[in-house]
Protein backbone atom coordinates (compact mmCIF):
# COMPACT_ATOMS: atom_id res chain seq x y z
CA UNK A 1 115.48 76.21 81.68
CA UNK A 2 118.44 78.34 83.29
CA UNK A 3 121.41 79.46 81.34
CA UNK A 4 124.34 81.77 82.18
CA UNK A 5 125.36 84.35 79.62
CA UNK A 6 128.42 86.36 80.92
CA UNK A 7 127.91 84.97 84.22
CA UNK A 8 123.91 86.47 84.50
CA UNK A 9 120.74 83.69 84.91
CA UNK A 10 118.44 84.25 82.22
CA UNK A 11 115.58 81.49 81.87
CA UNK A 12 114.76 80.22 78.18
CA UNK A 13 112.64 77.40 76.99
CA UNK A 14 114.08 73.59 77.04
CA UNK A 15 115.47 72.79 74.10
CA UNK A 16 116.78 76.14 73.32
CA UNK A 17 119.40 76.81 70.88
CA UNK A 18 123.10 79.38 72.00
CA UNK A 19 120.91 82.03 69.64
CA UNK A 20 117.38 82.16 72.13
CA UNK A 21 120.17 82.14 75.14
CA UNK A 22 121.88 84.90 73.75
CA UNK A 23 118.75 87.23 72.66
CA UNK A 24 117.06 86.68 76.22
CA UNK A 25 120.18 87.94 77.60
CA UNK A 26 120.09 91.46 75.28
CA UNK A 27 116.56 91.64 75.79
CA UNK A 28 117.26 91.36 80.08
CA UNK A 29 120.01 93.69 79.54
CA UNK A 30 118.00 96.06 77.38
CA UNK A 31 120.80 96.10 74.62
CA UNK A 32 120.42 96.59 71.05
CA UNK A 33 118.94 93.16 69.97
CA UNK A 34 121.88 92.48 66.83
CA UNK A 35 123.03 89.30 66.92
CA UNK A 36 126.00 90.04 63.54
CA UNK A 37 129.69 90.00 64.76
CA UNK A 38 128.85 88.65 68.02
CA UNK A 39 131.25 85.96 69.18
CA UNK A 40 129.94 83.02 71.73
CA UNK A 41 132.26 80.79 73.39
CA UNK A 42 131.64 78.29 76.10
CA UNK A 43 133.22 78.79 79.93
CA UNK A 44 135.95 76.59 78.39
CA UNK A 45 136.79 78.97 76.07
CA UNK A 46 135.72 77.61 72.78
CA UNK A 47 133.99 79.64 70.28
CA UNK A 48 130.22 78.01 70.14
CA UNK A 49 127.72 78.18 67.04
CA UNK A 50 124.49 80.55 67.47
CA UNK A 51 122.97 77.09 66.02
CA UNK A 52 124.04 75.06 68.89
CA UNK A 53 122.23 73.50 71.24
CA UNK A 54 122.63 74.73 75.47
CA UNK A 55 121.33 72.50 78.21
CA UNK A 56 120.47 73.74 81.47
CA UNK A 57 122.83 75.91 83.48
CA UNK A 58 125.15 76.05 80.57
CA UNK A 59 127.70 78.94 80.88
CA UNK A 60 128.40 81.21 77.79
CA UNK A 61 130.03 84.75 77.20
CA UNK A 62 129.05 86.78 74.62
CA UNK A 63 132.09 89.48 73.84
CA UNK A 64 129.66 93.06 73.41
């Protein structure tokens, strides 16, 4: 499945939760893999759980 995170495709499994999205996305990006103080929000705006569930070509920003 295809997910945005800060507007760049990175592919997870189906089923994935915010939390897989977000560590494919540091992993692609080659940052530091630490997932404490990171804030998620949705392209609406609203701050998202790491716990949540993402369906395909769901848009999130993580703020770095």
């Amino acid at each position: 499945m295809k997910v945005f995170v800060n507007d760049i495709e990175v592919k997870t499994y189906y089923g994935a939760k915010v939390k897989s999205a977000v560590m494919a996305f540091l992993r692609n990006q080659q940052l530091p893999i630490n997932l404490e103080g990171l804030e998620v929000r949705d392209q609406w705006n609203n701050v998202i759980d790491m716990n949540g569930s993402i369906r395909s070509n769901s848009k999130i920003y993580v703020k770095l």
